[in-house]
Protein backbone atom coordinates (compact mmCIF):
# COMPACT_ATOMS: atom_id res chain seq x y z
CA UNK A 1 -18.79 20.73 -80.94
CA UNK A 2 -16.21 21.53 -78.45
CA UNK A 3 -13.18 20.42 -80.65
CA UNK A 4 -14.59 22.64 -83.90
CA UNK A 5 -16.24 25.37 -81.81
CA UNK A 6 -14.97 28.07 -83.66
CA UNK A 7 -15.88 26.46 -87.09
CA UNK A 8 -19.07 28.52 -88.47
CA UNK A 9 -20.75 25.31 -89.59
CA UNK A 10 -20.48 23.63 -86.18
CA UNK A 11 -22.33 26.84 -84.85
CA UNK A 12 -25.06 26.29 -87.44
CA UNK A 13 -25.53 22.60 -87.25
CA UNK A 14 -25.81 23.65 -83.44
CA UNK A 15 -28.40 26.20 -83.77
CA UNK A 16 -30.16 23.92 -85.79
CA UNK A 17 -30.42 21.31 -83.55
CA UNK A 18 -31.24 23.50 -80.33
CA UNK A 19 -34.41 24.48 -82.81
CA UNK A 20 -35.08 21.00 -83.26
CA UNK A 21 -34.89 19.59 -79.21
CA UNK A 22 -36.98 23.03 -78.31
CA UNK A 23 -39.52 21.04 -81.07
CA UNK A 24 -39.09 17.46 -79.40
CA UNK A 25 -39.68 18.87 -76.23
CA UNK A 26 -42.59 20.94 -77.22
CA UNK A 27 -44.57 18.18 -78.45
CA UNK A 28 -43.81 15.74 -75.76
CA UNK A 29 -45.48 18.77 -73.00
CA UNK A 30 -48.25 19.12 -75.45
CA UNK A 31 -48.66 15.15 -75.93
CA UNK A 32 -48.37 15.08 -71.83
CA UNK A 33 -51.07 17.75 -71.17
CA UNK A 34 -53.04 17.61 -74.22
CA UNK A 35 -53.87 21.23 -73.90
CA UNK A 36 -52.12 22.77 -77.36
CA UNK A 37 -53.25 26.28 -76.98
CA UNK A 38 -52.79 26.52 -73.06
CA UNK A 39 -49.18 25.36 -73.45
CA UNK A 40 -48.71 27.86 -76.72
CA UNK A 41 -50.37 30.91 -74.29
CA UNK A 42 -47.78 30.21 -71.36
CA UNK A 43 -44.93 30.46 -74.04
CA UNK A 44 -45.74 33.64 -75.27
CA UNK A 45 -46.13 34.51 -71.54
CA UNK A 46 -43.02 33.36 -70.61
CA UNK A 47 -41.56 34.95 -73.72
CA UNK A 48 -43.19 38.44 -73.00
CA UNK A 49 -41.98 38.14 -69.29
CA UNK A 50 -38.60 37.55 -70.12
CA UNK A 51 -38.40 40.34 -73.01
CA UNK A 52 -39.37 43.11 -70.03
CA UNK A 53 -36.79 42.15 -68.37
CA UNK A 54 -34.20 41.80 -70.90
CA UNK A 55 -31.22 44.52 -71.68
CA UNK A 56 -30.22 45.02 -75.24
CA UNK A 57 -26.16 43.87 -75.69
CA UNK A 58 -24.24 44.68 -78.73
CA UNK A 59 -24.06 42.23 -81.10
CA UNK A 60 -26.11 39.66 -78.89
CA UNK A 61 -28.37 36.90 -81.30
CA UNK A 62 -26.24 38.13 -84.52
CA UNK A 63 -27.53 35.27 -87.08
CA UNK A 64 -30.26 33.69 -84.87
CA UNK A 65 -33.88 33.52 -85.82
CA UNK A 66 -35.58 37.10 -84.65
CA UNK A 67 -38.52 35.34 -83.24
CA UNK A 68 -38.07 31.95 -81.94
CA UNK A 69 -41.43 31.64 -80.03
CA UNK A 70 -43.78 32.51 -82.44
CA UNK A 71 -41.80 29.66 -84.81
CA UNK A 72 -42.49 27.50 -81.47
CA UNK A 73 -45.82 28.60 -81.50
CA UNK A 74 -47.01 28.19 -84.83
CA UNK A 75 -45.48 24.50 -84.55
CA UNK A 76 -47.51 23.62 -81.61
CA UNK A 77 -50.93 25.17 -83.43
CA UNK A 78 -49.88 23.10 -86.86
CA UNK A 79 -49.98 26.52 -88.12
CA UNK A 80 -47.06 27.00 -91.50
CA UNK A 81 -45.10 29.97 -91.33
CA UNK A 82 -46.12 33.16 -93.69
CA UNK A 83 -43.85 33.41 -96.76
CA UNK A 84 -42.41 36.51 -96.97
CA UNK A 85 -42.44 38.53 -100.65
């Protein structure tokens, strides 16, 4: 990554497996606990807490998926992702 980093692809394969660990990681809390739907509620805590404080920047998330916790979300509920029309 750091010898390509300004190849687009690199960026992409990186993205995609950032999504991925956030996944891995996920399940192994859930698998720890055992509480799927406590551990889904504190993410979208977390993720509302952290949105009230955040400033919009120019530019900032160009290309990145709009709403990573609800993907995170719906993974930890087994729920599949609405298609779009």
């Amino acid at each position: 990554e750091t010898l390509l980093f300004y190849h687009p692809a690199v960026w992409w394969l990186s993205g995609c497996l950032r999504s991925e660990r956030e996944l891995c990681c996920d399940e192994l809390a859930v698998k720890a606990t055992g509480e799927r739907i406590t551990y889904a509620s504190t993410l979208e805590s977390l993720s509302r807490a952290r949105s009230a404080t955040k400033r919009p920047v120019l530019a900032a998330g160009l290309g990145q998926d709009k709403k990573p916790t609800l993907s995170r979300v719906r993974h930890i509920l087994g729920l599949t992702p609405t298609q779009r029309k």
